[in-house]
PDB file of N, CA and C in Angstrom:
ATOM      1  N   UNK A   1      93.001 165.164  95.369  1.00  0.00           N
ATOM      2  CA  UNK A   1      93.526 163.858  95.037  1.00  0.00           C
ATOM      3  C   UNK A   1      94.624 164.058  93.979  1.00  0.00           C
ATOM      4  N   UNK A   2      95.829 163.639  94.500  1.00  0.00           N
ATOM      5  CA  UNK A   2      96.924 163.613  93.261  1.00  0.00           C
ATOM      6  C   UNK A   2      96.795 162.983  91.986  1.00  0.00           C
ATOM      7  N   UNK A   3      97.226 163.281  91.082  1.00  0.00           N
ATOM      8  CA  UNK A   3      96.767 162.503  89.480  1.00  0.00           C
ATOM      9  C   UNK A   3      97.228 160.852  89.476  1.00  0.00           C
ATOM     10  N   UNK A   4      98.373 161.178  90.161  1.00  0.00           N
ATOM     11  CA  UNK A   4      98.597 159.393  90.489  1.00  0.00           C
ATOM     12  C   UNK A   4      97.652 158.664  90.987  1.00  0.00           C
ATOM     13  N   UNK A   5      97.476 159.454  91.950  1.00  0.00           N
ATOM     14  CA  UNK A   5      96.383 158.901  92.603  1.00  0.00           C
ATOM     15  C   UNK A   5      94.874 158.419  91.448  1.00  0.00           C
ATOM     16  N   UNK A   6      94.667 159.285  91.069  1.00  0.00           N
ATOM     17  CA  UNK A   6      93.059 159.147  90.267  1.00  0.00           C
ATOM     18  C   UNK A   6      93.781 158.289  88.956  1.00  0.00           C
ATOM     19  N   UNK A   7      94.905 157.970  88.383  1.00  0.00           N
ATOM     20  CA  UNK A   7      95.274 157.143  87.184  1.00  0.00           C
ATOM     21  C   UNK A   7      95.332 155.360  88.325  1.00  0.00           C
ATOM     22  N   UNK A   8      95.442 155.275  89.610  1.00  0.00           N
ATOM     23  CA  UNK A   8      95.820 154.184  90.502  1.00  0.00           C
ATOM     24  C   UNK A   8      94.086 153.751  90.138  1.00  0.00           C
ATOM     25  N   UNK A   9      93.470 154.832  90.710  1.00  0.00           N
ATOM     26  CA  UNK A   9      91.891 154.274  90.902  1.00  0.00           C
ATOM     27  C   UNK A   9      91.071 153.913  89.661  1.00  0.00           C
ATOM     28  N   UNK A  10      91.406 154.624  88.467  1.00  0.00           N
ATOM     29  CA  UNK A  10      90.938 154.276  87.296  1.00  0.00           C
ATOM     30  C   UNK A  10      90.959 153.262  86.881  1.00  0.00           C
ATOM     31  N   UNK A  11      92.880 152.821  87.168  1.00  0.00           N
ATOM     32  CA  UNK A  11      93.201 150.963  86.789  1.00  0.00           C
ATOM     33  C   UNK A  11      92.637 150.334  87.508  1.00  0.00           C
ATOM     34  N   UNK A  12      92.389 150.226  88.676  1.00  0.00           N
ATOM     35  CA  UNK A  12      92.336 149.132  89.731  1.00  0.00           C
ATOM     36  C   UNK A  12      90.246 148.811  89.426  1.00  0.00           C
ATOM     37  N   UNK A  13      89.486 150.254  89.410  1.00  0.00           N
ATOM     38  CA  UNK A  13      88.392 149.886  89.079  1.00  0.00           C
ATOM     39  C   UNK A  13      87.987 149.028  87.559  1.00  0.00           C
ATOM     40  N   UNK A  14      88.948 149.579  86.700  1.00  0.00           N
ATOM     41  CA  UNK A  14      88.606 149.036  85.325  1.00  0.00           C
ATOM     42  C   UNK A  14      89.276 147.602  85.206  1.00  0.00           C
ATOM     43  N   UNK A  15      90.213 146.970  86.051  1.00  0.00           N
ATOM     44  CA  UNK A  15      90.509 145.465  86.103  1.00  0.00           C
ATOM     45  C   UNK A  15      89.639 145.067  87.218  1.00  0.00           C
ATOM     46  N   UNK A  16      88.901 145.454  88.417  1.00  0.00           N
ATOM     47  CA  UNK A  16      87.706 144.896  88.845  1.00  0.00           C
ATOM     48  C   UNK A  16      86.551 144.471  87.798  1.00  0.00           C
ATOM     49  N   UNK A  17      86.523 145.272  86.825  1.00  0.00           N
ATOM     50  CA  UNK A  17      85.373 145.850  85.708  1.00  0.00           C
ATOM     51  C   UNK A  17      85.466 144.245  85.269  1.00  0.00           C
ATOM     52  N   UNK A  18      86.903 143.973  84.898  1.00  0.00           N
ATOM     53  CA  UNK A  18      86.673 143.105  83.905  1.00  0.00           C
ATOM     54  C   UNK A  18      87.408 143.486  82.426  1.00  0.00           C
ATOM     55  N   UNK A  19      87.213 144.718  82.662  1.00  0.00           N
ATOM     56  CA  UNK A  19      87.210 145.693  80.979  1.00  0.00           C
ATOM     57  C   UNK A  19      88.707 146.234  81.420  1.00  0.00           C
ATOM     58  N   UNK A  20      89.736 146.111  80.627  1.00  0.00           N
ATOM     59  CA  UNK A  20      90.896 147.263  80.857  1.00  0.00           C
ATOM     60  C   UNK A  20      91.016 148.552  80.807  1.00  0.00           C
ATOM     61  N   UNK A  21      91.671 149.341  81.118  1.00  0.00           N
ATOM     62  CA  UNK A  21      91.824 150.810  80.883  1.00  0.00           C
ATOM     63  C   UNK A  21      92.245 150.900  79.110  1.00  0.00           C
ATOM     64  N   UNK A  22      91.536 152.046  78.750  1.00  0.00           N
ATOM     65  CA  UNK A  22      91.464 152.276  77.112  1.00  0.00           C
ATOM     66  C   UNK A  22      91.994 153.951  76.930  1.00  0.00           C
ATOM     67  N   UNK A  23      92.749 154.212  76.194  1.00  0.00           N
ATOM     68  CA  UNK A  23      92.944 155.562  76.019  1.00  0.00           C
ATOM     69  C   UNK A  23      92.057 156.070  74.891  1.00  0.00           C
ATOM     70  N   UNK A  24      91.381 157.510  74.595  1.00  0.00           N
ATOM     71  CA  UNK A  24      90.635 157.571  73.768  1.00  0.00           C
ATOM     72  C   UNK A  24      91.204 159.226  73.787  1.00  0.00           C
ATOM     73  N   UNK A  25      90.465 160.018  72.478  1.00  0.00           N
ATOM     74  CA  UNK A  25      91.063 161.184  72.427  1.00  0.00           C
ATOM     75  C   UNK A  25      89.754 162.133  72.406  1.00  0.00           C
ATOM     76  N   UNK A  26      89.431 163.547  72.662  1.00  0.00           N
ATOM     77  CA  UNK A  26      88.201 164.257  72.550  1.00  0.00           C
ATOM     78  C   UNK A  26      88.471 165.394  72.348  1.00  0.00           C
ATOM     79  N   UNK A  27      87.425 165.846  71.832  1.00  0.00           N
ATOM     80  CA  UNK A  27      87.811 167.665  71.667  1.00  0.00           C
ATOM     81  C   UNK A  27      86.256 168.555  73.331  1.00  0.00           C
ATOM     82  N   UNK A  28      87.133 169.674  73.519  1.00  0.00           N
ATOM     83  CA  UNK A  28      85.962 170.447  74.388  1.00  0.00           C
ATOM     84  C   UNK A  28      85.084 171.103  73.573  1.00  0.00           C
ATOM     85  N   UNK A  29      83.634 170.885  73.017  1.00  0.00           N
ATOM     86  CA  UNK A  29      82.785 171.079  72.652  1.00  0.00           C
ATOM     87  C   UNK A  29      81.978 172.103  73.274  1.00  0.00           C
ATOM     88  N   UNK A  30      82.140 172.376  74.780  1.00  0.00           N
ATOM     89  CA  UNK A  30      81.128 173.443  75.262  1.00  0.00           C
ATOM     90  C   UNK A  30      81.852 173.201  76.839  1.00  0.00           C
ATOM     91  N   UNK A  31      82.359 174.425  77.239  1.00  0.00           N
ATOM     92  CA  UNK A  31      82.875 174.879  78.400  1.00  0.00           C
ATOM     93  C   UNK A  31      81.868 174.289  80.191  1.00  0.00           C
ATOM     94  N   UNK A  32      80.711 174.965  79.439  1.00  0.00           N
ATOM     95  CA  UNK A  32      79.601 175.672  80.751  1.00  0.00           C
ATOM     96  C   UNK A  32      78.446 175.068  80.617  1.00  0.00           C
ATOM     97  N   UNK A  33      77.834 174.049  80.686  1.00  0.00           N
ATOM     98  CA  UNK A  33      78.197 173.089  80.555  1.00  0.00           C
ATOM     99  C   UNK A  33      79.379 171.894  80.021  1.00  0.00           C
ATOM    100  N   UNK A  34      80.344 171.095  80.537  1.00  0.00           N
ATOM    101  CA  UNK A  34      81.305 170.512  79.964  1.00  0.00           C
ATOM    102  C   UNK A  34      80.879 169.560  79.411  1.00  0.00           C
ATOM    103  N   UNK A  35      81.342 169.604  77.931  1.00  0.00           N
ATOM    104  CA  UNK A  35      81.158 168.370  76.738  1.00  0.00           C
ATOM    105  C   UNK A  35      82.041 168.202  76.386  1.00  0.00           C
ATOM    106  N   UNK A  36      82.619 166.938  76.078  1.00  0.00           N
ATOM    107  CA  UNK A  36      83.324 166.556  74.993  1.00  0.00           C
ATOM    108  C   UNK A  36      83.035 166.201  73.690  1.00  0.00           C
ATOM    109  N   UNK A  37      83.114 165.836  72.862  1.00  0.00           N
ATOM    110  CA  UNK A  37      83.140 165.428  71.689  1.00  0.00           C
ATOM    111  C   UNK A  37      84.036 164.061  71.423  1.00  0.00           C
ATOM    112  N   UNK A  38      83.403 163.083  71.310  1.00  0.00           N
ATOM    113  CA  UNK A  38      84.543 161.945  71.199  1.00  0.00           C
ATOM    114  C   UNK A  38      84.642 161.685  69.623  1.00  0.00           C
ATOM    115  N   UNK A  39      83.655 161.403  69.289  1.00  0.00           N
ATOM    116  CA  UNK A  39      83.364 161.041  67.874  1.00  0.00           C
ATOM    117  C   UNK A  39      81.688 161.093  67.202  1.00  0.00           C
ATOM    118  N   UNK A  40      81.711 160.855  65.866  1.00  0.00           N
ATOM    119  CA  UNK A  40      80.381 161.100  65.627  1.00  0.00           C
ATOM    120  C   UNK A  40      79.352 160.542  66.433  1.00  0.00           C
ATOM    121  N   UNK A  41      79.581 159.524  67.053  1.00  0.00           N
ATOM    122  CA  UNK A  41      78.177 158.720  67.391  1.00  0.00           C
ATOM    123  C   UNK A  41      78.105 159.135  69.418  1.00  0.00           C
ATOM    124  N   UNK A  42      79.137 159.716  70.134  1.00  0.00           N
ATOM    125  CA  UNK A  42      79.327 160.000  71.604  1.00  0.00           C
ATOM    126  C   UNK A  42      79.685 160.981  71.453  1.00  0.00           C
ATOM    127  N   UNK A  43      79.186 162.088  73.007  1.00  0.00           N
ATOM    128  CA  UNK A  43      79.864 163.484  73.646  1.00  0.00           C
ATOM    129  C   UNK A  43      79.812 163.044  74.930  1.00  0.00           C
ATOM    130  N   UNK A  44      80.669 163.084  75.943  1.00  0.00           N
ATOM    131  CA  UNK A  44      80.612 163.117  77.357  1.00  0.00           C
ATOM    132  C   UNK A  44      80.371 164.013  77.753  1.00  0.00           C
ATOM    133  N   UNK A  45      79.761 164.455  78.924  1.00  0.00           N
ATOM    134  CA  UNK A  45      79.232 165.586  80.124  1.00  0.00           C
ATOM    135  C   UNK A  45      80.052 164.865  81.448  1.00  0.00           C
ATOM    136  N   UNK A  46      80.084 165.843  82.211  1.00  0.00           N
ATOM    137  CA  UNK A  46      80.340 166.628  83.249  1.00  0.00           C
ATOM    138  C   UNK A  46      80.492 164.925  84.150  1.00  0.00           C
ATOM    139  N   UNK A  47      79.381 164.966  84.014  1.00  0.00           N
ATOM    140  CA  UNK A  47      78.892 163.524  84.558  1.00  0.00           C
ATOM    141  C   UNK A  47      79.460 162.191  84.882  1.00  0.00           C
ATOM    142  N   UNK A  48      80.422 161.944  83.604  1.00  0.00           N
ATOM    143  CA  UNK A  48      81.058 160.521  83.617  1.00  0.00           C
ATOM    144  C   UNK A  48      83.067 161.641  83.318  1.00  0.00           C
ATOM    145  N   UNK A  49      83.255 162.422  83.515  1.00  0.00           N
ATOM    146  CA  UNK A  49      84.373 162.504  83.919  1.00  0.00           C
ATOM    147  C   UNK A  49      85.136 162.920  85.275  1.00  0.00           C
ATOM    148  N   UNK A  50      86.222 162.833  85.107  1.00  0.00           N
ATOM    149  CA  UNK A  50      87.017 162.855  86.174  1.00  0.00           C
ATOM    150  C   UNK A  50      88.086 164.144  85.782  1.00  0.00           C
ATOM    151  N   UNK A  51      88.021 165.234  86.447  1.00  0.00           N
ATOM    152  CA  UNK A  51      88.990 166.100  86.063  1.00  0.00           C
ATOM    153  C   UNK A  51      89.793 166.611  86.879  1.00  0.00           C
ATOM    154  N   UNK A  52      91.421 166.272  87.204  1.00  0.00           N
ATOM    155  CA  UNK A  52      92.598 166.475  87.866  1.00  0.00           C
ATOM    156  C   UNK A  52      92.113 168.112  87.844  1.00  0.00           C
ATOM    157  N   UNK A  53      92.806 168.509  89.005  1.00  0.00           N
ATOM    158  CA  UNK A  53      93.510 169.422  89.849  1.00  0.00           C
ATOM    159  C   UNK A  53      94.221 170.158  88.383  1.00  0.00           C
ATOM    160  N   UNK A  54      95.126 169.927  87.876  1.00  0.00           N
ATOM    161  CA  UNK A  54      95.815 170.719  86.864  1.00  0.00           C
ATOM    162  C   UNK A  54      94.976 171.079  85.644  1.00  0.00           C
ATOM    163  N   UNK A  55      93.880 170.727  85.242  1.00  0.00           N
ATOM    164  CA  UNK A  55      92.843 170.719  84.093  1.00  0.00           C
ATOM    165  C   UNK A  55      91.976 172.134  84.369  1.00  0.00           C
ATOM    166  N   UNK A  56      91.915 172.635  85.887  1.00  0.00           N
ATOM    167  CA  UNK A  56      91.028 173.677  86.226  1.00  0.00           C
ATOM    168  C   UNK A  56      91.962 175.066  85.961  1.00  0.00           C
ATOM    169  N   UNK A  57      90.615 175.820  86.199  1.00  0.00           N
ATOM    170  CA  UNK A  57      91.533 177.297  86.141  1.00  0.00           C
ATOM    171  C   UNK A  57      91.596 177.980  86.985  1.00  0.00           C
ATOM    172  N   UNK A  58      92.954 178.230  87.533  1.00  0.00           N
ATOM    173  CA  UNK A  58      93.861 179.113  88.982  1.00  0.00           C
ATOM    174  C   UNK A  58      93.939 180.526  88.791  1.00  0.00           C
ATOM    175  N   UNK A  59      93.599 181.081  89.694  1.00  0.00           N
ATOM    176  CA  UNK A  59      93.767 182.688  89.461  1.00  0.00           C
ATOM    177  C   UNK A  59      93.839 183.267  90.734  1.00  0.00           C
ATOM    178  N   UNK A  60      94.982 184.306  90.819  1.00  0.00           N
ATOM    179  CA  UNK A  60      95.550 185.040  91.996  1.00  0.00           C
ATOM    180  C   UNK A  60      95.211 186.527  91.232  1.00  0.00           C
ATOM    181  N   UNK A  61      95.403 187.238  92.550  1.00  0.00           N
ATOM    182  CA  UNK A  61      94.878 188.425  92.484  1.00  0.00           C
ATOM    183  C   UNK A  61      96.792 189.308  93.232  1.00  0.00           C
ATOM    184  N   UNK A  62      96.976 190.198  92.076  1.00  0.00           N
ATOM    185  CA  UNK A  62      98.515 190.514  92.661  1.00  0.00           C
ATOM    186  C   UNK A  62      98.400 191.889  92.239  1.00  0.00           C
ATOM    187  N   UNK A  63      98.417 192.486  93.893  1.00  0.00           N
ATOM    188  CA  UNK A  63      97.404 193.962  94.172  1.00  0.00           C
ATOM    189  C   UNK A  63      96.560 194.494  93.285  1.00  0.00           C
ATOM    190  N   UNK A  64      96.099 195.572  92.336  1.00  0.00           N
ATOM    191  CA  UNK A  64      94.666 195.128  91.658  1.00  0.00           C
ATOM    192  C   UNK A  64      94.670 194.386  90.362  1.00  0.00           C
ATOM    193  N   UNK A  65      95.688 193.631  90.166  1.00  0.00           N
ATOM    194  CA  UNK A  65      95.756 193.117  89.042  1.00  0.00           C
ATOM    195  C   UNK A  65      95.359 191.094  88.976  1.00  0.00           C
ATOM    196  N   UNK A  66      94.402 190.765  88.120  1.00  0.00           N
ATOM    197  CA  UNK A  66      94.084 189.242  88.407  1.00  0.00           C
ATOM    198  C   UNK A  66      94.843 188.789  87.490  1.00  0.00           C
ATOM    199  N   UNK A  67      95.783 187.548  87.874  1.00  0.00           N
ATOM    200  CA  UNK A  67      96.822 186.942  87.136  1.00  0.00           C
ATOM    201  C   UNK A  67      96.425 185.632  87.042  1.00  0.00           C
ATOM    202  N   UNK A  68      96.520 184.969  85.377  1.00  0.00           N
ATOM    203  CA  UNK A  68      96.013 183.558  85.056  1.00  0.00           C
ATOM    204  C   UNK A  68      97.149 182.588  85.542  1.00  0.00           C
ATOM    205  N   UNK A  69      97.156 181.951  86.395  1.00  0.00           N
ATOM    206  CA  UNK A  69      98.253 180.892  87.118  1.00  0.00           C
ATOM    207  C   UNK A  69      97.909 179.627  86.241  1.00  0.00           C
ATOM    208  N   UNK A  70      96.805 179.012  85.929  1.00  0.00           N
ATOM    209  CA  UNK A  70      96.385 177.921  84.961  1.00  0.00           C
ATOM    210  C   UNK A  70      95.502 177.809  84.168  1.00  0.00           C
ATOM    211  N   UNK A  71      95.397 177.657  83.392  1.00  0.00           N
ATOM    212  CA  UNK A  71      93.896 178.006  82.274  1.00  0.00           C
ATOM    213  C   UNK A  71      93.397 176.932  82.612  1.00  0.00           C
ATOM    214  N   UNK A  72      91.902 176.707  82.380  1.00  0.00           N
ATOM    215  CA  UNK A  72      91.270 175.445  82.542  1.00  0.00           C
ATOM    216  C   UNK A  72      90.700 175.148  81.000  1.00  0.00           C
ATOM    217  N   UNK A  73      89.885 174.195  81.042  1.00  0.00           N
ATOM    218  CA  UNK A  73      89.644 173.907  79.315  1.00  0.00           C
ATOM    219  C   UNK A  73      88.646 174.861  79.209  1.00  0.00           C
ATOM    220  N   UNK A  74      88.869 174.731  77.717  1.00  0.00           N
ATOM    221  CA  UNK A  74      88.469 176.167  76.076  1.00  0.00           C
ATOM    222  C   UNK A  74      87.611 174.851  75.525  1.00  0.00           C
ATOM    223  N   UNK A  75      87.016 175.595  75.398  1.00  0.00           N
ATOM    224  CA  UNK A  75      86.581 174.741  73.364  1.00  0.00           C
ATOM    225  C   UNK A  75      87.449 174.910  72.569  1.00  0.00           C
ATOM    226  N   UNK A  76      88.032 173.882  72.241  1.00  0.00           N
ATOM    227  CA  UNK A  76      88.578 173.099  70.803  1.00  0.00           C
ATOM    228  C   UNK A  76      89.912 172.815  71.709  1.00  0.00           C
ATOM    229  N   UNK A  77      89.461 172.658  73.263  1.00  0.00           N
ATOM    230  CA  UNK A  77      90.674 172.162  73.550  1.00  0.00           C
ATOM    231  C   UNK A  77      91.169 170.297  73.096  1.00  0.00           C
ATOM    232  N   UNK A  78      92.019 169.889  72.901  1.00  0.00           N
ATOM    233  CA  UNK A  78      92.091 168.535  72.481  1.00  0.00           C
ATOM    234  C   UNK A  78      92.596 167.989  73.432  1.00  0.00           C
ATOM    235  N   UNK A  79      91.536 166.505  74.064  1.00  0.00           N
ATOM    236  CA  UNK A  79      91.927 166.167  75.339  1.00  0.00           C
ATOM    237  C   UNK A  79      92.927 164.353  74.999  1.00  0.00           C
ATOM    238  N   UNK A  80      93.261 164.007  75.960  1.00  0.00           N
ATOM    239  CA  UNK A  80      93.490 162.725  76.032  1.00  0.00           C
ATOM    240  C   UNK A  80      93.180 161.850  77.171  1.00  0.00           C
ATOM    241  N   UNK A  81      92.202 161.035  76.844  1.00  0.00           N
ATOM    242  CA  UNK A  81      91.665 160.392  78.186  1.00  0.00           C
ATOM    243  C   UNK A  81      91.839 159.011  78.466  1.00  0.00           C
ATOM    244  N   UNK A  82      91.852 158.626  79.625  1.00  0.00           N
ATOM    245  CA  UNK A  82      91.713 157.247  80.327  1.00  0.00           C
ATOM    246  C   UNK A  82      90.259 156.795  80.405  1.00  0.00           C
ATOM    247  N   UNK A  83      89.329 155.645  79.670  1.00  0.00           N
ATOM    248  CA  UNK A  83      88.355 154.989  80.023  1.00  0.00           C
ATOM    249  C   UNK A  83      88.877 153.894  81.293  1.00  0.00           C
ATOM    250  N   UNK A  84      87.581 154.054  82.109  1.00  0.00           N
ATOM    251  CA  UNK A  84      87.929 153.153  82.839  1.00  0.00           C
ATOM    252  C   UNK A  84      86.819 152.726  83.683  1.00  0.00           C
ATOM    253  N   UNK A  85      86.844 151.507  84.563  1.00  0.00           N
ATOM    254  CA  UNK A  85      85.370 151.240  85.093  1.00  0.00           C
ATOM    255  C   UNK A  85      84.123 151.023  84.073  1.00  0.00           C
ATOM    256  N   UNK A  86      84.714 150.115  82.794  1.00  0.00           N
ATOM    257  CA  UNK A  86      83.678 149.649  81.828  1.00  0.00           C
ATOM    258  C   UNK A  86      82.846 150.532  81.041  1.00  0.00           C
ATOM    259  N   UNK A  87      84.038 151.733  80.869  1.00  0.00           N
ATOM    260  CA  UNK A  87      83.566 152.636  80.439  1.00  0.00           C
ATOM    261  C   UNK A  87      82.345 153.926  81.034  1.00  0.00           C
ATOM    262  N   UNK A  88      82.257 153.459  82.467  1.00  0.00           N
ATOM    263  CA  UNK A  88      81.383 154.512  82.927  1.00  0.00           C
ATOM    264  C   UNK A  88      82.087 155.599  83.402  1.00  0.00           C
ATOM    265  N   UNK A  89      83.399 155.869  83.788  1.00  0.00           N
ATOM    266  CA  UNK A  89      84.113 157.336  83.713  1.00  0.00           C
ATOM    267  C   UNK A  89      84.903 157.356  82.901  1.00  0.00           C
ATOM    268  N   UNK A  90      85.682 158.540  82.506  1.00  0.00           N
ATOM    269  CA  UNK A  90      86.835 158.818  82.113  1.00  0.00           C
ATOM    270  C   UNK A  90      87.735 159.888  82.693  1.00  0.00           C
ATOM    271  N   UNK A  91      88.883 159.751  82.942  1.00  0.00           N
ATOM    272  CA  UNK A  91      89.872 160.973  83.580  1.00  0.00           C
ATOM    273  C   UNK A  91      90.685 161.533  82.630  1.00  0.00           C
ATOM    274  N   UNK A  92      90.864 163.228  82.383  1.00  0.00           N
ATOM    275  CA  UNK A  92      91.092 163.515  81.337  1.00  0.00           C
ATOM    276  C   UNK A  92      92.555 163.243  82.180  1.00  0.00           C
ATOM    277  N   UNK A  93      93.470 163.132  81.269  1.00  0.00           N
ATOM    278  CA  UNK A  93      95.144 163.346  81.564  1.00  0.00           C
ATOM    279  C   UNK A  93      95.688 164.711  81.076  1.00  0.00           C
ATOM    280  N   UNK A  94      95.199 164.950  80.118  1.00  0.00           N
ATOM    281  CA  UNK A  94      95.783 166.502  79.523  1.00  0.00           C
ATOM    282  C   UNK A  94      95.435 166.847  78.672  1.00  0.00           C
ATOM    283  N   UNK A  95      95.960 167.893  78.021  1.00  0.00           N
ATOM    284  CA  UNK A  95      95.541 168.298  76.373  1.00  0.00           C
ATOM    285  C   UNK A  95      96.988 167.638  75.712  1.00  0.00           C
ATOM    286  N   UNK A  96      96.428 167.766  74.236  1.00  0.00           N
ATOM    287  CA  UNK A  96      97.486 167.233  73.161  1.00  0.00           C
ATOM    288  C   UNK A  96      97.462 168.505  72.736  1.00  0.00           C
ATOM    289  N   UNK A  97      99.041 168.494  72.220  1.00  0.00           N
ATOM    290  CA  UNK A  97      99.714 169.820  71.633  1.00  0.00           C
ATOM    291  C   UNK A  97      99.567 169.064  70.004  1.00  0.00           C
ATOM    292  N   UNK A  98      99.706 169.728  69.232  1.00  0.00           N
ATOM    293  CA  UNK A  98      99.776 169.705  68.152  1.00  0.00           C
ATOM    294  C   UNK A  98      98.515 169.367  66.869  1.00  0.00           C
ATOM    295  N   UNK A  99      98.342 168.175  66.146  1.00  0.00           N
ATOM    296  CA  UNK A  99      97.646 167.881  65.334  1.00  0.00           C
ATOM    297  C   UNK A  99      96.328 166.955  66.351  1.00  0.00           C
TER     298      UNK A  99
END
């Protein structure tokens, strides 16, 4: 599913909801299992997100050598997300560079 695509379905469920789409920010707390960290009182799992095609990690093999084509999330990666659907998913959009 293209990211347009999953940012189309996020809005359209979260104005069914009632509730609008909310941007919120998180850190990756634990890989393997996936956590976020939103703030003191919430962590999301695996469970209530939505993670694009570009968020995973790509790897080719170029004769015996394995080459990283995309990293997927780290811990202490810093995410930026879309709530949506009354808050029962969220789709990460990306990491934040900086602070």
């Amino acid at each position: 599913m293209a990211m347009l695509d999953i940012i189309k379905k996020a809005g359209i469920g979260a104005v069914q909801a009632g509730n609008p789409v909310t941007v919120t920010y998180a850190t990756v707390s634990q890989v393997n299992p996936l956590e976020l960290y939103v703030d003191q009182k919430s962590t999301l799992t695996e469970d209530f997100l939505i993670i694009p095609e570009h968020m995973t990690e790509y790897k080719v093999w170029i004769g015996d050598q394995e080459v990283i084509i995309r990293r997927g999330l780290e811990r202490g990666d810093k995410l930026i997300l879309i709530r949506a659907q009354g808050g029962q998913s969220f789709v990460i959009l990306g990491r934040v560079v900086g602070s």
